[in-house]
Protein backbone atom coordinates (compact mmCIF):
# COMPACT_ATOMS: atom_id res chain seq x y z
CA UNK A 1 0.00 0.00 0.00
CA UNK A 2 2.83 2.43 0.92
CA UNK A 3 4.29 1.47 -3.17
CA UNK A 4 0.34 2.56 -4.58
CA UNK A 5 -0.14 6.11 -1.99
CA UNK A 6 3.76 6.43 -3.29
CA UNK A 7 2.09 6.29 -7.05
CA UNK A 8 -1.18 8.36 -6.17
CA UNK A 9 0.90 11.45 -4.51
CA UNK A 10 3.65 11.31 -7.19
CA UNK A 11 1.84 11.31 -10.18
CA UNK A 12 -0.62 13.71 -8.27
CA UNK A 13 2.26 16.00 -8.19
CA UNK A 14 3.18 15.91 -11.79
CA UNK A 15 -0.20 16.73 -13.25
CA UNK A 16 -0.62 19.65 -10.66
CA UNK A 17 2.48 20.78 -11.48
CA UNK A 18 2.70 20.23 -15.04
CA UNK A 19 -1.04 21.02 -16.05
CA UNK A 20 -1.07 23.63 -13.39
CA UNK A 21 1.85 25.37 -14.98
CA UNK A 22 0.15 25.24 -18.02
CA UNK A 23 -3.60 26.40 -17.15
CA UNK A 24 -2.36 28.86 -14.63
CA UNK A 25 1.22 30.35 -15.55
CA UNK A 26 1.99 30.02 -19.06
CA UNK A 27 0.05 33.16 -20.63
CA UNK A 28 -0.21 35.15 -17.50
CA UNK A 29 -0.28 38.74 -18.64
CA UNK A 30 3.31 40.25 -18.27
CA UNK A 31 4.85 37.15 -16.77
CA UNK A 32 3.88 34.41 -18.73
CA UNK A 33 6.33 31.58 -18.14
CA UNK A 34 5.21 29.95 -22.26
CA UNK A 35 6.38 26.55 -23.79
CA UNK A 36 9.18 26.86 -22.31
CA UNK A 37 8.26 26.98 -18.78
CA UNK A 38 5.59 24.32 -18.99
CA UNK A 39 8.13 21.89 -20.48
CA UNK A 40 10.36 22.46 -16.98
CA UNK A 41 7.31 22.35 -14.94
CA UNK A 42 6.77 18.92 -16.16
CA UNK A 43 10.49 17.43 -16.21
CA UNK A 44 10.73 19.12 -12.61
CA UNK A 45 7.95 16.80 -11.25
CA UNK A 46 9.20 13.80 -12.40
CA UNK A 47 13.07 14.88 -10.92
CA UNK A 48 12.07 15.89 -7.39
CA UNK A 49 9.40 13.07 -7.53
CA UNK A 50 12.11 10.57 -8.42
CA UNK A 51 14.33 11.53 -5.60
CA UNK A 52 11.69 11.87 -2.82
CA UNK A 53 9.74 8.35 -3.77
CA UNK A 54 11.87 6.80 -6.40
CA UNK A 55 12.92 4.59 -3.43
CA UNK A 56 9.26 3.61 -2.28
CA UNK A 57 7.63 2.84 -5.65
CA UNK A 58 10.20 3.03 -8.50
CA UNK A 59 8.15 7.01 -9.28
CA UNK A 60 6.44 5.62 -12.78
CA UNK A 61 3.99 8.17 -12.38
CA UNK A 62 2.30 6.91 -15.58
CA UNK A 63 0.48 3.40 -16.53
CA UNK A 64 2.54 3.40 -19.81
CA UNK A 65 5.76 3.93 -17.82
CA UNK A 66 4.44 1.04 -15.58
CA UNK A 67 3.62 -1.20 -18.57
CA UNK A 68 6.75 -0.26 -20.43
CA UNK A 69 8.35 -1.56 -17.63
CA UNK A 70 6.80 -4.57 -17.06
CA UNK A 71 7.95 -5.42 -20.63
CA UNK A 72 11.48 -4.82 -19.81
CA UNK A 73 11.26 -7.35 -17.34
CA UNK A 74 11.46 -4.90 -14.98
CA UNK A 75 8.18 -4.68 -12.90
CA UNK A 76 6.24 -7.55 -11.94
CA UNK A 77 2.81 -7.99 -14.11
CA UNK A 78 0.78 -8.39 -10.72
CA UNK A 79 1.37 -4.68 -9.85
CA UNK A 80 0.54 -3.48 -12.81
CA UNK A 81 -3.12 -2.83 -12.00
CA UNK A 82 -2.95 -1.32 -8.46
CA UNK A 83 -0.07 0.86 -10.04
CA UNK A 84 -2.34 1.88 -12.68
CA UNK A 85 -5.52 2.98 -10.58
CA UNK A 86 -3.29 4.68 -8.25
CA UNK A 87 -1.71 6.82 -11.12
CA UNK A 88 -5.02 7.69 -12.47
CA UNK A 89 -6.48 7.97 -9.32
CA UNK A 90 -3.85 10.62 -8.23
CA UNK A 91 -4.04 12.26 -11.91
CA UNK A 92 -8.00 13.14 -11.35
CA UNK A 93 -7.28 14.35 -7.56
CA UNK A 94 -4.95 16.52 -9.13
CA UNK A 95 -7.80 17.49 -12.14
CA UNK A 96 -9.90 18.30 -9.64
CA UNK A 97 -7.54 20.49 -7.25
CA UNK A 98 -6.36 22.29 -10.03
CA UNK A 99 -10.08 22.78 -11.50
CA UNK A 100 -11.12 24.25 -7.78
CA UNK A 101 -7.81 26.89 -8.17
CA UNK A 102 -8.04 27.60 -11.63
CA UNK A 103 -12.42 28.45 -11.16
CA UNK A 104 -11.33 30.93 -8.39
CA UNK A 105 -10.87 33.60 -11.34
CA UNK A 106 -13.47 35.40 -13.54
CA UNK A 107 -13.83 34.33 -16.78
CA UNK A 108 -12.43 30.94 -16.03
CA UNK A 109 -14.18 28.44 -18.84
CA UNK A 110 -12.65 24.99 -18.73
CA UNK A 111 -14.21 24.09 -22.32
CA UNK A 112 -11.05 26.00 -23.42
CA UNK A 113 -8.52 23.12 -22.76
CA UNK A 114 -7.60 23.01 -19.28
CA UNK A 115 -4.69 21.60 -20.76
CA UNK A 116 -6.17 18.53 -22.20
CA UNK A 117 -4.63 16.39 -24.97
CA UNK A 118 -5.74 16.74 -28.39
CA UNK A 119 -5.63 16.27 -32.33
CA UNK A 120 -7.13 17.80 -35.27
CA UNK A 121 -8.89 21.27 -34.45
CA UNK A 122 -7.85 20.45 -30.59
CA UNK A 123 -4.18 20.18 -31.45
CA UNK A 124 -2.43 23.17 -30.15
CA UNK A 125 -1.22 23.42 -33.65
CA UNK A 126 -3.90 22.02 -35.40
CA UNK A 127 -2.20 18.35 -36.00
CA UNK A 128 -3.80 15.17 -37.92
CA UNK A 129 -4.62 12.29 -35.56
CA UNK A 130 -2.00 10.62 -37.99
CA UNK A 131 0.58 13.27 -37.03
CA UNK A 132 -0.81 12.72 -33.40
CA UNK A 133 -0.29 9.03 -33.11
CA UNK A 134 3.17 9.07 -34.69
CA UNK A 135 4.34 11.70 -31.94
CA UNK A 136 3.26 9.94 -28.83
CA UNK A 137 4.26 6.82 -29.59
CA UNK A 138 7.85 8.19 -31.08
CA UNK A 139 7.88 10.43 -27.74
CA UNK A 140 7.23 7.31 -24.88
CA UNK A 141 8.91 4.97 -27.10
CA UNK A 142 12.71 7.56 -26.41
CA UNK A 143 11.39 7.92 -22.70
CA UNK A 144 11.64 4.47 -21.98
CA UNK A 145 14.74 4.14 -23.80
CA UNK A 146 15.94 6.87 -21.09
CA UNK A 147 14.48 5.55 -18.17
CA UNK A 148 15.60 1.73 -18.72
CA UNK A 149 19.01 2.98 -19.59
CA UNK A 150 19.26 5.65 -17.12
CA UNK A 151 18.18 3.13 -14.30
CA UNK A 152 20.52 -0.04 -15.81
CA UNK A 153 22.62 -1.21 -12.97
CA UNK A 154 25.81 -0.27 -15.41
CA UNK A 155 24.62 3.25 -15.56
CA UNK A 156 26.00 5.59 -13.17
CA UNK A 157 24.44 5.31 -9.81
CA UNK A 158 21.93 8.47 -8.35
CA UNK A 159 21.95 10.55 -11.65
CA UNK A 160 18.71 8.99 -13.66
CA UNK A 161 16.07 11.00 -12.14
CA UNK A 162 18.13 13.74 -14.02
CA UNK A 163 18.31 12.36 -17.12
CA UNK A 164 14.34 10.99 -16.87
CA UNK A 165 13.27 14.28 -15.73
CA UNK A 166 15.64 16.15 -18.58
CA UNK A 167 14.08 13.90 -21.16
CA UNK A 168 10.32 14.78 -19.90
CA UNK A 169 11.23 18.69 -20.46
CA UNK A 170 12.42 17.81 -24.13
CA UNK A 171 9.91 15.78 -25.08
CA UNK A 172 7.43 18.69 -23.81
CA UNK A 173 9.60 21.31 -25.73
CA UNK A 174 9.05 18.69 -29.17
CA UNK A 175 5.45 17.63 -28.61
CA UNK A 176 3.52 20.72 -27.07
CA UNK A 177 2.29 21.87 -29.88
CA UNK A 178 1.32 18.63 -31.64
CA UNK A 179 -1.22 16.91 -29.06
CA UNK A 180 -0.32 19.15 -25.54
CA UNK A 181 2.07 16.08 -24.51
CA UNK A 182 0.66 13.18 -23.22
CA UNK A 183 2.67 10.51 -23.23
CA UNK A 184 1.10 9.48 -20.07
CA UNK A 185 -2.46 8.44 -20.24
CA UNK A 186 -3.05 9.56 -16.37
CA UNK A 187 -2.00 13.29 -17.12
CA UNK A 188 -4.56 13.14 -19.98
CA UNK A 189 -7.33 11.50 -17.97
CA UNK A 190 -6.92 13.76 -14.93
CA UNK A 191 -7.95 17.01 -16.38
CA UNK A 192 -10.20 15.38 -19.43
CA UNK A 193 -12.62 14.44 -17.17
CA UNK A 194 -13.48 18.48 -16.43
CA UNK A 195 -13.57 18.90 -19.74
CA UNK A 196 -15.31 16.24 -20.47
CA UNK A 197 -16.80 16.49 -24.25
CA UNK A 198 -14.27 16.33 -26.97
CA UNK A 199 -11.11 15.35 -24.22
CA UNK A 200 -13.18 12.47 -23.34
CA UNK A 201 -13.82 11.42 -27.08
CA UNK A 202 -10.25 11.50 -27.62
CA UNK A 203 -8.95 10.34 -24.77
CA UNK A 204 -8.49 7.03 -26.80
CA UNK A 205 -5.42 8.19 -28.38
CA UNK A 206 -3.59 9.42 -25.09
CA UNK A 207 -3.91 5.89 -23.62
CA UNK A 208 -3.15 3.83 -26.71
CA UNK A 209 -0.03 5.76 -28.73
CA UNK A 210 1.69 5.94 -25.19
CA UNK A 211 0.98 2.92 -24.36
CA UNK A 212 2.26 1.14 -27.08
CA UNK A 213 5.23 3.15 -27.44
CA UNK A 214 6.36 1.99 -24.11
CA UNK A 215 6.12 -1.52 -25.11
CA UNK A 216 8.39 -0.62 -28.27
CA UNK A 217 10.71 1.35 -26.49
CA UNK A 218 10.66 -1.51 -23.68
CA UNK A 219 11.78 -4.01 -26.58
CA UNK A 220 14.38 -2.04 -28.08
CA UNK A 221 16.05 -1.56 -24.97
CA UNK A 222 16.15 -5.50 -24.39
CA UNK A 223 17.75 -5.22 -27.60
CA UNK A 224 20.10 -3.04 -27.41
CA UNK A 225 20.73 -2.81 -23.95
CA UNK A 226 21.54 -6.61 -23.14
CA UNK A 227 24.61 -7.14 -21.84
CA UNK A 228 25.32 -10.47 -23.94
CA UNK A 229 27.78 -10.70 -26.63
């Protein structure tokens, strides 16, 4: 249980602090922190996240991480649920924390995004679903490759919540303005649930590109990372 409240509170902590960069600070008049800032609001949660329950729960954060892992051989498959409810379970506490903050000001109409997901006309840059697809699964597919080979036992010790949390930010600084960034279908579930609607509809997308991208990057790594001749 201590492993699943690890996975709730951590991945609670990325989508407030990702999402909430994104809804609250990244076009605020004058001060606006922009792409930029959203994409090191998001790496940032994984880092400190990895260092304060990295040694509790492994800090996934996100079912595809949790999958990914699982086929690198290196999570157990009868986790893999109670990891994932916990993630999305921490994802919508977060949605709805940030929805209670974010109403608190005039004007405030969550139909606008709320930093949801999206393709086509919901794109940030108005990206096909093919063009959609493509990125998250290219995206979670090169995290994995980073986390698996950042966390190898032949990789230098204590330095791969940098590197995981490094690779978030550029992956955010690539992707933003195709689909928002998933590459986590918890982050996209935790605030599409406000918005309910279109988010919902598409939601599809956020769980399967990631998803499967894990499993790619997870094979690739078994590939290339194996340590026999």
């Amino acid at each position: 249980m201590k492993q699943y409240g690890a996975e709730f509170f951590g991945t609670f902590w990325l989508v407030l602090g990702g999402c909430g960069s994104a809804v609250l600070a990244a076009a605020f008049p004058g001060l606006g922190i922009g792409l930029l800032g959203v994409s090191l609001a998001f790496g940032l949660t994984v880092l400190t996240m990895a260092y304060a329950i990295g040694h509790i729960s492994g800090c996934h954060l996100n079912p595809a991480v949790s999958i990914g892992l699982w086929a690198g051989g290196r999570f157990p498959a009868n986790k893999l649920a109670p990891y994932i409810v916990a993630q999305v379970l921490g994802g919508i506490a977060a949605g709805g924390v940030l929805f209670l903050i974010a109403s608190g000001k005039a004007g405030f109409d969550v139909s606008a995004g709320f930093a949801s997901n999206g393709y086509g006309v919901h794109s940030p840059g108005g990206y096909s679903l093919l063009a959609a697809l493509v990125c998250e699964i290219v995206m979670t597919m090169m995290f994995l490759l980073v986390i698996l080979g950042s966390t190898d036992k032949r990789a230098p010790q204590g330095f791969a919540p940098i590197a995981i949390g490094l690779c978030l930010t550029l992956i955010h600084l690539i992707s933003i303005p195709v689909t928002n960034t998933s590459v986590n279908p918890a982050r996209s579930t935790g605030v599409a649930i406000f918005v309910r609607n279109w988010a919902v509809a598409q939601l599809w997308l956020f769980w399967l590109a990631p998803i499967v991208g894990a499993v790619i990057g997870a094979y690739i790594y078994k590939f290339i990372g194996s340590d026999e001749s």
